[in-house]
C-alpha atoms as a PDB file:
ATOM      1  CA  UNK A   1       0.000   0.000   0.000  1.00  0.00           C
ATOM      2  CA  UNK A   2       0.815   3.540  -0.592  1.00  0.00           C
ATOM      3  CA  UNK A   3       2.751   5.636   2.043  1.00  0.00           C
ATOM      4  CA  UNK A   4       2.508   8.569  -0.281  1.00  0.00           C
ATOM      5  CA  UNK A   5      -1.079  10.481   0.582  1.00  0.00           C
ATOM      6  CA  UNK A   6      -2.424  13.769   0.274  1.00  0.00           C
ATOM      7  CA  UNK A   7      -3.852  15.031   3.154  1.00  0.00           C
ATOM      8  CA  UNK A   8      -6.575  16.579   1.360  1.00  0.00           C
ATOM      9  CA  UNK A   9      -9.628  15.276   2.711  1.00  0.00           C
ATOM     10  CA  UNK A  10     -11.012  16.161   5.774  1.00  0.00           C
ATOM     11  CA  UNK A  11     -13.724  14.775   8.323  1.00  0.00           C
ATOM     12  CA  UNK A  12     -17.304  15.612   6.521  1.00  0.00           C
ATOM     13  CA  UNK A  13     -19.216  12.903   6.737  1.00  0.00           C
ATOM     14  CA  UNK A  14     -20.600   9.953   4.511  1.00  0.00           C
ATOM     15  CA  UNK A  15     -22.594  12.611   2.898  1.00  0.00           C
ATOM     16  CA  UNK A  16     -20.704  14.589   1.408  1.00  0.00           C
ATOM     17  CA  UNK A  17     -21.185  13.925  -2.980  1.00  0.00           C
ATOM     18  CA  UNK A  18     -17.951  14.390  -3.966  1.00  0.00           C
ATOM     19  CA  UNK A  19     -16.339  11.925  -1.340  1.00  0.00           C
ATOM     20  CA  UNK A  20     -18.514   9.139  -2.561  1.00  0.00           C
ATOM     21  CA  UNK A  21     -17.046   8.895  -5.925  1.00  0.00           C
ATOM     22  CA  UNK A  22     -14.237   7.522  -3.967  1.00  0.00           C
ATOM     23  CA  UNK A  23     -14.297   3.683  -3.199  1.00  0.00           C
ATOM     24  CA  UNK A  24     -12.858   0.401  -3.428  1.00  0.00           C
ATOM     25  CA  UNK A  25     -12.879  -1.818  -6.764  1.00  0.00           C
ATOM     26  CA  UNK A  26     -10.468  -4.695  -7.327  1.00  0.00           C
ATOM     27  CA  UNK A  27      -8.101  -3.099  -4.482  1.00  0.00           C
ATOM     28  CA  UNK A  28      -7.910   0.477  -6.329  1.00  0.00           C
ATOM     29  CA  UNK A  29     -10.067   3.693  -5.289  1.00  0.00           C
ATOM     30  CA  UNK A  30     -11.535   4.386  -8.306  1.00  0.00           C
ATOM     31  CA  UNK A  31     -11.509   8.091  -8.094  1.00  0.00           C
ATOM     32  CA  UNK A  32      -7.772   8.939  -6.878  1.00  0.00           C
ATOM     33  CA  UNK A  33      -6.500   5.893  -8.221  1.00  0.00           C
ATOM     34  CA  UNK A  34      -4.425   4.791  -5.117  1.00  0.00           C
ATOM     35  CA  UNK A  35      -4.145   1.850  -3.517  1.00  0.00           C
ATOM     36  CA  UNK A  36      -7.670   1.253  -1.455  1.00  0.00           C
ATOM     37  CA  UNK A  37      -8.414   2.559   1.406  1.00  0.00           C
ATOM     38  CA  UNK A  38      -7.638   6.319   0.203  1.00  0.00           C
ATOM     39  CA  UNK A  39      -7.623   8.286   2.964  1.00  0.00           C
ATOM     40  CA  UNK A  40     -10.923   9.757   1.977  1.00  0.00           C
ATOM     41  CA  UNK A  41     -12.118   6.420   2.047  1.00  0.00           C
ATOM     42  CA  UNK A  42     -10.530   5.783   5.529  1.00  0.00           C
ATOM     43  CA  UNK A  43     -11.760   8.913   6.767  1.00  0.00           C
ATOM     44  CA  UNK A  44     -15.010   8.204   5.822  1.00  0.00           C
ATOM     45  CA  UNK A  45     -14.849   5.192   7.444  1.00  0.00           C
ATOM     46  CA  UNK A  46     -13.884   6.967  10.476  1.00  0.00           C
ATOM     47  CA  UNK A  47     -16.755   9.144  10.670  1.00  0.00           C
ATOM     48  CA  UNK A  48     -18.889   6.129  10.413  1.00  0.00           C
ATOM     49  CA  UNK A  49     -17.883   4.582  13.468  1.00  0.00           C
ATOM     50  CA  UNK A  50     -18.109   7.929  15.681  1.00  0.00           C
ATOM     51  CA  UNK A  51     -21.913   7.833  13.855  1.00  0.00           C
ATOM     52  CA  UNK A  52     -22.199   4.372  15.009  1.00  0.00           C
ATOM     53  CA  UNK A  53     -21.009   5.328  18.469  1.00  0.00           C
ATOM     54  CA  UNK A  54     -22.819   8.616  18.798  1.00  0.00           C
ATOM     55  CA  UNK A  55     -25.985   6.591  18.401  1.00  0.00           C
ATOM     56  CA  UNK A  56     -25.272   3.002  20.170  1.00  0.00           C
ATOM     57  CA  UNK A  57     -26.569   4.264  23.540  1.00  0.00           C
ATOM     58  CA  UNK A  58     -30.092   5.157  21.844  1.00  0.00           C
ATOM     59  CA  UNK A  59     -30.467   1.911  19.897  1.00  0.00           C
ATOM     60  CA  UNK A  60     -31.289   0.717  23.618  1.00  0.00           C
ATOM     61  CA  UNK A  61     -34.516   2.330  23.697  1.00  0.00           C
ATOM     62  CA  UNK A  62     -35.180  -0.086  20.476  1.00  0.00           C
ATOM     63  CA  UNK A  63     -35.159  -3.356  22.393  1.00  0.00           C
ATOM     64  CA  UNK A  64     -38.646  -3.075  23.750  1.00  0.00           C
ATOM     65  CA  UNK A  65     -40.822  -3.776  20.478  1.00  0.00           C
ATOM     66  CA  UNK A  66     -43.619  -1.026  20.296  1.00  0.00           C
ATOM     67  CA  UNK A  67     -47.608  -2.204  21.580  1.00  0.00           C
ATOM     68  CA  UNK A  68     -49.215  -0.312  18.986  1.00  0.00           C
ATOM     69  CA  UNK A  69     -51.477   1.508  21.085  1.00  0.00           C
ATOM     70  CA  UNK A  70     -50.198   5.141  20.465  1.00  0.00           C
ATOM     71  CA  UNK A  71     -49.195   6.379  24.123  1.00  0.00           C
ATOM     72  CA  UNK A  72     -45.690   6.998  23.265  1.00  0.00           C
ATOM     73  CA  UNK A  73     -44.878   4.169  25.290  1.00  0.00           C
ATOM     74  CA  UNK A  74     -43.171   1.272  23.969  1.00  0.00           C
ATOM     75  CA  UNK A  75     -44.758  -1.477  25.624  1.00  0.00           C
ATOM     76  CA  UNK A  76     -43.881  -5.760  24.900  1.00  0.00           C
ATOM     77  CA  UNK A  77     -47.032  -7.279  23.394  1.00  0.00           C
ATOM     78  CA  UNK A  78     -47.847 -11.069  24.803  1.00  0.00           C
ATOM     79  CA  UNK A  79     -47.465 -11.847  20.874  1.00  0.00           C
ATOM     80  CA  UNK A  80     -43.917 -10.793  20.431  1.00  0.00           C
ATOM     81  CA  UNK A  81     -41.233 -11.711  22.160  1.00  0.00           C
ATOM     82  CA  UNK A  82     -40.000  -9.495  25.177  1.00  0.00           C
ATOM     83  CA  UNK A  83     -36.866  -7.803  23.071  1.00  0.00           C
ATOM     84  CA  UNK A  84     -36.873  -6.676  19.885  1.00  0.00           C
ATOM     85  CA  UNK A  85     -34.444  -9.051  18.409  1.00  0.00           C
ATOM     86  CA  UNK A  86     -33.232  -6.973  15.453  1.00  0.00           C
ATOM     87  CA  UNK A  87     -31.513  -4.701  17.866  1.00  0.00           C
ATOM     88  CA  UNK A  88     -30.458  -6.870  20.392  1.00  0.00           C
ATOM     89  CA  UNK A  89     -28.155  -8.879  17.658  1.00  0.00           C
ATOM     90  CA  UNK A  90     -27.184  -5.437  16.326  1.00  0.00           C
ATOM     91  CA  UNK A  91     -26.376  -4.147  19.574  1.00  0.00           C
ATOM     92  CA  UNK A  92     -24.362  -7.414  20.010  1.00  0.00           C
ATOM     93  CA  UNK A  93     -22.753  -7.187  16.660  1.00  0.00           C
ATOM     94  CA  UNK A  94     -21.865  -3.845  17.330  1.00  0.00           C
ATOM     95  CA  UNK A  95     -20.187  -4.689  20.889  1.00  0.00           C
ATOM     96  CA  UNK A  96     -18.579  -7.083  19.001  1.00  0.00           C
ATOM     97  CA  UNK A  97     -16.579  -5.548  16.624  1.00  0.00           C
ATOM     98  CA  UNK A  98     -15.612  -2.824  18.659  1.00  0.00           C
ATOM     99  CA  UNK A  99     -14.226  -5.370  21.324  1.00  0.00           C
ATOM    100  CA  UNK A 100     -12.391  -7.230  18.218  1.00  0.00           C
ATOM    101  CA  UNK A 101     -10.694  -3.475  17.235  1.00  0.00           C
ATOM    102  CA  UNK A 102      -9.998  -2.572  20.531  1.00  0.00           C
ATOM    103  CA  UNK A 103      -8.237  -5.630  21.184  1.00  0.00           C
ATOM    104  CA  UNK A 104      -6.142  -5.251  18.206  1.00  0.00           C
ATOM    105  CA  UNK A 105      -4.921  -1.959  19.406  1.00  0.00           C
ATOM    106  CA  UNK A 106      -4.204  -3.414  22.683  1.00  0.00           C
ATOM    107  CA  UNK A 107      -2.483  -5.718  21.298  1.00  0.00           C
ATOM    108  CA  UNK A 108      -0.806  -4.507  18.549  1.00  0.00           C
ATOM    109  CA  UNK A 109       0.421  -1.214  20.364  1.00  0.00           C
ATOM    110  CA  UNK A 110       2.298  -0.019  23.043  1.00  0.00           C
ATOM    111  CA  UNK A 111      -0.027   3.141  24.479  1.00  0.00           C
ATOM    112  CA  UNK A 112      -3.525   1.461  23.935  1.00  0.00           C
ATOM    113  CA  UNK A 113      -5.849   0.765  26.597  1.00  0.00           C
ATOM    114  CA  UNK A 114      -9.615  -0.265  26.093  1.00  0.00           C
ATOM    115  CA  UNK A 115     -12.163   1.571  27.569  1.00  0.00           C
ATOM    116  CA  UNK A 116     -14.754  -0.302  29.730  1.00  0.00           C
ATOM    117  CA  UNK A 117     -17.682   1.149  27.395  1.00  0.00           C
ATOM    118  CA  UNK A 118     -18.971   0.247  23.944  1.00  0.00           C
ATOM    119  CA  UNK A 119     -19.142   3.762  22.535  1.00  0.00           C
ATOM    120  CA  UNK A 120     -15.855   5.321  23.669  1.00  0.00           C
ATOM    121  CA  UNK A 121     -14.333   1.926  21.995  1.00  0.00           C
ATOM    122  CA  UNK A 122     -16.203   3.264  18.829  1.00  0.00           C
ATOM    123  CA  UNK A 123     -14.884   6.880  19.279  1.00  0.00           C
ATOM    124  CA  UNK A 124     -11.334   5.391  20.136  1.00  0.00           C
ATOM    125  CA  UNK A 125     -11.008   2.523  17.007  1.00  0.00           C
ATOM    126  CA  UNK A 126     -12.547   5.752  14.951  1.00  0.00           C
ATOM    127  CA  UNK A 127      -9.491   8.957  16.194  1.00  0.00           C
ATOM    128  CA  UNK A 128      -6.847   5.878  15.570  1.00  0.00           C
ATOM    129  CA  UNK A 129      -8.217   4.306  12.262  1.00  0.00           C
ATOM    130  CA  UNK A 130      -4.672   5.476  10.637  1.00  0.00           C
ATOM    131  CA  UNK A 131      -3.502   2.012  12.620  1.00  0.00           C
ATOM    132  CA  UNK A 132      -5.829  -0.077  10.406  1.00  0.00           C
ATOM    133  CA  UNK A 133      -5.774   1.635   7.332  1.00  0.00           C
ATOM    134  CA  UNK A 134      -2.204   3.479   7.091  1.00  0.00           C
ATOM    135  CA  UNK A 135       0.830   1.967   5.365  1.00  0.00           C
ATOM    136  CA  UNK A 136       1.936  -1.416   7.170  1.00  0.00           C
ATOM    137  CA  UNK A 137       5.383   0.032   7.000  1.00  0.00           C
ATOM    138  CA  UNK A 138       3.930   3.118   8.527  1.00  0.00           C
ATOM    139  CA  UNK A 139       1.498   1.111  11.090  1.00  0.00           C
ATOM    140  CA  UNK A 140       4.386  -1.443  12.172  1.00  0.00           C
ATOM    141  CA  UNK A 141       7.283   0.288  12.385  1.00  0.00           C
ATOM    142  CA  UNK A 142       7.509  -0.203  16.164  1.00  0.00           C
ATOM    143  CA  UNK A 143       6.723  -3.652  16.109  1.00  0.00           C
ATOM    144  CA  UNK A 144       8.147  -4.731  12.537  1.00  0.00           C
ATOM    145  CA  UNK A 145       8.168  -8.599  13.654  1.00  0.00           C
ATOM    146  CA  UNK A 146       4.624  -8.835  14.017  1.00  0.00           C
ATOM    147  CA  UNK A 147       4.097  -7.815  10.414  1.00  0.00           C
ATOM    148  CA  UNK A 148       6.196 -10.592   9.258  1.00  0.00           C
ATOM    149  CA  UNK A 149       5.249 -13.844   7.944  1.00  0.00           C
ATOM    150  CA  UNK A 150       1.538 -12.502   6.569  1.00  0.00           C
ATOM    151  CA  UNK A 151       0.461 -13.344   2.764  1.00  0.00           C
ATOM    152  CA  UNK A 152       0.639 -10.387   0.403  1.00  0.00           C
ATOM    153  CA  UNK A 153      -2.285  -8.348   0.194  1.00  0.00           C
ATOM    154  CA  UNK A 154      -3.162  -8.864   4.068  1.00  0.00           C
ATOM    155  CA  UNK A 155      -3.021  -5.726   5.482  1.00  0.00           C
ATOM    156  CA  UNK A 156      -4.803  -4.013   2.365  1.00  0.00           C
ATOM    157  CA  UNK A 157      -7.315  -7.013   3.334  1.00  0.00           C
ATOM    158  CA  UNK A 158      -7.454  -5.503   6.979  1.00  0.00           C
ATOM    159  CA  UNK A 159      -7.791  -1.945   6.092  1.00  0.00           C
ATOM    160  CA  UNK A 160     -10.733  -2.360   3.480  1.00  0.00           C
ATOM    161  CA  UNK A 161     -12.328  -4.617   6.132  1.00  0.00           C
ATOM    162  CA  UNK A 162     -12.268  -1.698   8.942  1.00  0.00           C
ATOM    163  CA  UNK A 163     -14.163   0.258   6.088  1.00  0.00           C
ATOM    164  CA  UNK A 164     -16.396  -1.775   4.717  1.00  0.00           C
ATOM    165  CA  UNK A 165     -18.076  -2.888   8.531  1.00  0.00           C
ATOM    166  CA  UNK A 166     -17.985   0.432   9.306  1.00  0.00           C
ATOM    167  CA  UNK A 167     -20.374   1.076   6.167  1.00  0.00           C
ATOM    168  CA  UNK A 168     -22.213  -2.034   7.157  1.00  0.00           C
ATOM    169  CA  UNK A 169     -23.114  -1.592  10.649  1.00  0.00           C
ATOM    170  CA  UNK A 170     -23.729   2.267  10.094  1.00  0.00           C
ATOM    171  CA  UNK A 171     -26.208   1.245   7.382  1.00  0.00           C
ATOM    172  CA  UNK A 172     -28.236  -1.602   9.986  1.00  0.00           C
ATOM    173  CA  UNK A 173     -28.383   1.608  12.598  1.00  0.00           C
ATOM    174  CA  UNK A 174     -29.904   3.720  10.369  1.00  0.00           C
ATOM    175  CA  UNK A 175     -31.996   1.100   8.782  1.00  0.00           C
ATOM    176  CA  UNK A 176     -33.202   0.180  12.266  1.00  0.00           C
ATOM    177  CA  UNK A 177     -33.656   4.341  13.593  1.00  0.00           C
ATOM    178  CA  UNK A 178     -35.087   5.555  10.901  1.00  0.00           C
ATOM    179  CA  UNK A 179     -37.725   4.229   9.207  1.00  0.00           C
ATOM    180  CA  UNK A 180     -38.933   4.447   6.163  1.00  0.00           C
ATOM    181  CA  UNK A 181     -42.079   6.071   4.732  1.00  0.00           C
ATOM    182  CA  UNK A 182     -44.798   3.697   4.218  1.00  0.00           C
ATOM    183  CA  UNK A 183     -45.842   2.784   0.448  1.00  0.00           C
ATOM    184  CA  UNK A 184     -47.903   4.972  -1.595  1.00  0.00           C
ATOM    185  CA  UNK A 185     -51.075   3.568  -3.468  1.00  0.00           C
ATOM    186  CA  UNK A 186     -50.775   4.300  -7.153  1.00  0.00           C
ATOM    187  CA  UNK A 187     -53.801   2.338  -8.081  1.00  0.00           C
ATOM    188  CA  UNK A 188     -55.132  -0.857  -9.689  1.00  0.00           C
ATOM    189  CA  UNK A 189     -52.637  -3.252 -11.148  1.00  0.00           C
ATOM    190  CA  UNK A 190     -52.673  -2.946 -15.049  1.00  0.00           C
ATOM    191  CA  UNK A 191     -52.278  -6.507 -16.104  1.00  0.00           C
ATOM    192  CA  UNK A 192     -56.142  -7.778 -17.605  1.00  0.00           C
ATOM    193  CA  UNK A 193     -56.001 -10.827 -15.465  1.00  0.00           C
ATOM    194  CA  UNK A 194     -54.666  -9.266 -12.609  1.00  0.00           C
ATOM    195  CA  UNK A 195     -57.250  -7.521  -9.716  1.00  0.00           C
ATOM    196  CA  UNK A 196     -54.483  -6.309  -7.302  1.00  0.00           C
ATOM    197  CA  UNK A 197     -53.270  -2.955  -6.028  1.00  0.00           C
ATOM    198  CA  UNK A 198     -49.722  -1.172  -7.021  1.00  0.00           C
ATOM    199  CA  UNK A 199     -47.817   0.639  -4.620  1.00  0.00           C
ATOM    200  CA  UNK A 200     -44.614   2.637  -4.952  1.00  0.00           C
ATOM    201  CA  UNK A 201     -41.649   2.110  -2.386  1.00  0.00           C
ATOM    202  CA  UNK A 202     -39.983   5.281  -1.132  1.00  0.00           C
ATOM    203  CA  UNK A 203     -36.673   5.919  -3.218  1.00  0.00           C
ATOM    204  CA  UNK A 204     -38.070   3.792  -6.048  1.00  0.00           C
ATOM    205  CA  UNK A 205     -39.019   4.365  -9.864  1.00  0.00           C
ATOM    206  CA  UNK A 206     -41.025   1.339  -9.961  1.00  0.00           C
ATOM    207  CA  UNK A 207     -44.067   0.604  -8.412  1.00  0.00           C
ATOM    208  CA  UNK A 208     -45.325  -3.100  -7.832  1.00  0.00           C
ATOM    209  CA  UNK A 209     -48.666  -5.019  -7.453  1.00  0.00           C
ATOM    210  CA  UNK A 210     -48.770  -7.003  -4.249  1.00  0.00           C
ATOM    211  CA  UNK A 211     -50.470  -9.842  -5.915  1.00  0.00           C
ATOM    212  CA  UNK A 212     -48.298 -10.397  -9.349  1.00  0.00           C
ATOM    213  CA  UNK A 213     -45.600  -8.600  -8.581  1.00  0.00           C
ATOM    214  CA  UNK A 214     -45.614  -6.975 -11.941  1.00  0.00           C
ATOM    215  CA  UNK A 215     -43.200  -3.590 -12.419  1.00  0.00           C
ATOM    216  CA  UNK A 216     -45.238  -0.477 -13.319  1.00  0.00           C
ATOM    217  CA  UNK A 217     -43.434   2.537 -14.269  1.00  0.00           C
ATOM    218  CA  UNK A 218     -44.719   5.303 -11.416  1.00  0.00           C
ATOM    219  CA  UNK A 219     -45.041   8.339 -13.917  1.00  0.00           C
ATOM    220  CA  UNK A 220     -47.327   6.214 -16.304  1.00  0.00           C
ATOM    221  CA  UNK A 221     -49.156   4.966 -13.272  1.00  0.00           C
ATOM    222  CA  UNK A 222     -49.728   8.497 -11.989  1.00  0.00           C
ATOM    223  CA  UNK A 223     -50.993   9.734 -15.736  1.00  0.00           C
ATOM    224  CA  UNK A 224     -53.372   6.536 -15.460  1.00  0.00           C
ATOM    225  CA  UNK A 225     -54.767   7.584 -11.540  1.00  0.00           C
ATOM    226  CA  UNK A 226     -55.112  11.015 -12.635  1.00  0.00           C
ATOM    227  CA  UNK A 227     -57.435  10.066 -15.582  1.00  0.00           C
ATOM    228  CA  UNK A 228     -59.122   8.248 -13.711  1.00  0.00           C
ATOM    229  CA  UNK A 229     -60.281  10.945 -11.202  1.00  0.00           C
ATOM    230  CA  UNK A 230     -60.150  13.426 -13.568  1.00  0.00           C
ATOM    231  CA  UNK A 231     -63.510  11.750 -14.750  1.00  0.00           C
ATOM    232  CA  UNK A 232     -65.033  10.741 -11.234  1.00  0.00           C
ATOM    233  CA  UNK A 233     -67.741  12.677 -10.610  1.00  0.00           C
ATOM    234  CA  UNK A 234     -68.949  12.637  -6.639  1.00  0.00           C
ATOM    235  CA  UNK A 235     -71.691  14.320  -5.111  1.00  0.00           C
ATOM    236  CA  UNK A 236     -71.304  16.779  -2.580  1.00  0.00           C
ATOM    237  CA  UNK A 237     -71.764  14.856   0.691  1.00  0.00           C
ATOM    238  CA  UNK A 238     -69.316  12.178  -0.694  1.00  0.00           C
ATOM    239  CA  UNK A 239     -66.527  15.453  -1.395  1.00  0.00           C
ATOM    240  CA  UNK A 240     -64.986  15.797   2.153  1.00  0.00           C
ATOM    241  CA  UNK A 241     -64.949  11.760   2.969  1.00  0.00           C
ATOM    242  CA  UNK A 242     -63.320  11.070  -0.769  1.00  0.00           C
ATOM    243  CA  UNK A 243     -60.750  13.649   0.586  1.00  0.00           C
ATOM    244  CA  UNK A 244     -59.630  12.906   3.721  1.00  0.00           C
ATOM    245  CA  UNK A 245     -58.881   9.349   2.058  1.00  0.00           C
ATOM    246  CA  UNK A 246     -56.641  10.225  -0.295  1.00  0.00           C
ATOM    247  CA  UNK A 247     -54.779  13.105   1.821  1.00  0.00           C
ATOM    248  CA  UNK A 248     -51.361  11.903   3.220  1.00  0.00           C
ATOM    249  CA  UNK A 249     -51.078  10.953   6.790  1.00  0.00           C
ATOM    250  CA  UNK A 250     -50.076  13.862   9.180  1.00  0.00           C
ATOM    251  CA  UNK A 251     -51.747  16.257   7.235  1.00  0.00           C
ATOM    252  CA  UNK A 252     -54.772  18.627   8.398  1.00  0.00           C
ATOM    253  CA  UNK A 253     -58.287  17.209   7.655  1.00  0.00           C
ATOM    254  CA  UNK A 254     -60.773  18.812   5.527  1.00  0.00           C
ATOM    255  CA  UNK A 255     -63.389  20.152   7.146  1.00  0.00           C
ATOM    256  CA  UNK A 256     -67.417  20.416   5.733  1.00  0.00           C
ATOM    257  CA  UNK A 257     -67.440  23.886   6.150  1.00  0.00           C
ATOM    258  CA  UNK A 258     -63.976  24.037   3.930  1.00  0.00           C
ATOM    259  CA  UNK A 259     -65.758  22.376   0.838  1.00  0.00           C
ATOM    260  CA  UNK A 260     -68.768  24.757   1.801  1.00  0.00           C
ATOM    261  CA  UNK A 261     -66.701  27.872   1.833  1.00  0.00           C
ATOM    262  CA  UNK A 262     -65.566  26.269  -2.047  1.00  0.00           C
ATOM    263  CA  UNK A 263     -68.843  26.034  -3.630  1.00  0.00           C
ATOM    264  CA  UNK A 264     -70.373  29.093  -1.708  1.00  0.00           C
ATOM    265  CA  UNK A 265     -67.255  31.160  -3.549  1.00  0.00           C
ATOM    266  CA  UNK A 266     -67.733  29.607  -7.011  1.00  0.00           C
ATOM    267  CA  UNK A 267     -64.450  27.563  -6.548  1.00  0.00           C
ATOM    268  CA  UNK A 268     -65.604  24.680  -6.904  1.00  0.00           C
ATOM    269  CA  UNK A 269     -68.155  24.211  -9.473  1.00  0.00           C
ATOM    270  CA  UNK A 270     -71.350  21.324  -9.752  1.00  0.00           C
ATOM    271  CA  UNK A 271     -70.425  20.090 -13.462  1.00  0.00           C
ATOM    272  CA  UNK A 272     -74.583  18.752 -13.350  1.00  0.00           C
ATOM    273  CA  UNK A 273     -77.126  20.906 -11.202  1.00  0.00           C
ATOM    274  CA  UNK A 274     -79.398  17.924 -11.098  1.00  0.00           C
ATOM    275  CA  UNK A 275     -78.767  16.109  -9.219  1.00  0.00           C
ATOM    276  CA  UNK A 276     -75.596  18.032  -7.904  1.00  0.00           C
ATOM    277  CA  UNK A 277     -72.352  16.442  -8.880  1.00  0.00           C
ATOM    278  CA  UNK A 278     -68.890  17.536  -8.918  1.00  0.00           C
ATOM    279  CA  UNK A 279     -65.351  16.395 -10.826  1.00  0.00           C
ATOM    280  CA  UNK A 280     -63.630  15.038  -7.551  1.00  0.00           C
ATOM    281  CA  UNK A 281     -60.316  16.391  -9.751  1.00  0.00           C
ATOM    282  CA  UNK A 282     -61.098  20.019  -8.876  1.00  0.00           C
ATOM    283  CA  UNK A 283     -61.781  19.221  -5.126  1.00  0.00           C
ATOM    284  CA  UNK A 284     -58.227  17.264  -4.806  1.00  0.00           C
ATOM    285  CA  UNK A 285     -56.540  20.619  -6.498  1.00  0.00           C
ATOM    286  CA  UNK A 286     -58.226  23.107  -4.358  1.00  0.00           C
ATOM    287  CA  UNK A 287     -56.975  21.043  -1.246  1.00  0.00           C
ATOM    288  CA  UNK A 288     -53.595  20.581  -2.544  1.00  0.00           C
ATOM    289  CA  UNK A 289     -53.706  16.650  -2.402  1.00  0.00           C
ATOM    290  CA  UNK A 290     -50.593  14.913  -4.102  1.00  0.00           C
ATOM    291  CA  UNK A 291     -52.621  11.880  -5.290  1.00  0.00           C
ATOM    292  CA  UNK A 292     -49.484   9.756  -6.602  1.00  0.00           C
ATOM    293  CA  UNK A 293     -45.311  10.085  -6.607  1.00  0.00           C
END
């Protein structure tokens, strides 16, 4: 591995755009062209674990599955078990390979001495990931007879390995913290023989029936629910109910007197007087409903 790096990159965080074009492929970072880990990469790597360890103490709170009722409170339900096992074998996972780095730098250094907590592990095999990722001339130079004897390649092995669990168990936090918006309904499945419902993933392009599994592209989907409403026609009791259906969760409600205040202003208008009916297309605009992705 390279001893020769620029210390360019600083500490910014997984996010930044330009630090991702920088990563490992057959042993090379593809976007400096040095031996992998860079020290963009590394640094990245870095920041994951003090992420990881910034947020280990919370993923506690996590063990206790939720009872569904609402309160706030996360109660165990007689139907599930009494942990949440997702995040007790993270949590586990996550003491584990902190304990496994730690030891190394016990082991491996003179000046090293683990700390009796998970996180400041974390925080510690994070400030002194130069020992996993630097030069093994660089990393061994006080102990040059443990470095002897390995296969070539192993301590390029090593350093991609501190990166790429890093990555991993960052991504199971977050995964497990923050969850995900729920599907969106796009409407019926357009295969003839098919009588199921589509629904669009967050982050995705392509929406999917739950009973075929057939791939719908969202934008035609979206041009095919909009038709659709734009020639329902509703009467006016059926307006505020047809509303509040499709409106996304957590928004306001719409009141009668809203769709009242509409037609009493001549915003929305009856397309038939008799009997009263109205394009359910103009209510959804004047309440600002996104019907589909």
């Amino acid at each position: 591995m390279s001893t020769s790096r620029q210390d360019t990159a600083t500490s910014h965080g997984p996010t930044r755009v330009e630090d991702q074009r920088h990563y490992a492929k057959s042993g090379v970072c593809t976007a400096c062209h040095q031996p992998a880990p860079c020290l963009t990469i590394a640094e990245r790597a870095a920041d994951e674990w003090r992420q990881i360890a910034g947020a280990f103490d919370a993923l506690h709170a996590y063990l206790v599955p939720s009872g569904g009722k609402g309160d706030g409170v996360r109660t165990a339900p007689a139907s599930k078990p009494p942990i949440l096992l997702i995040a007790s074998d993270l949590i586990r996972e996550i003491e584990d390979w902190a304990w496994f780095y730690a030891s190394a730098l016990m082991d491996e250094t003179n000046d090293y001495v683990a700390s009796t907590t998970t996180a400041q592990r974390l925080r510690d095999i994070a400030e002194r990931h130069g020992h996993f990722t630097a030069d093994p001339n660089e990393r061994w130079v006080a102990n040059r007879k443990r470095s002897e004897g390995m296969p070539a390649g192993h301590w390029q092995r090593v350093a991609l390995d501190y990166c790429d669990n890093a990555h991993e168990l960052r991504r199971k936090v977050v995964g497990l913290i923050v969850q995900p918006p729920p599907p969106r309904f796009m409407g019926p499945c357009m295969e003839v023989e098919c009588s199921g419902d589509v629904y669009l993933k967050a982050g995705d392009n392509v929406a999917r029936c739950v009973e075929c599994d057939q791939g719908h592209d969202a934008r035609q989907m979206r041009d095919q629910l909009w038709r659709a409403l734009d020639s329902r026609l509703i009467r006016r009791d059926e307006l505020r109910v047809a509303l509040n259906t499709l409106r996304r969760p957590g928004t306001k409600r719409i009141a009668v007197a809203t769709v009242r205040q509409w037609i009493h202003r001549g915003r929305l208008v009856p397309v038939f007087r008799e009997p009263e009916m109205f394009r359910l297309a103009d209510a959804i605009d004047l309440a600002g409903i996104e019907v589909a992705a």
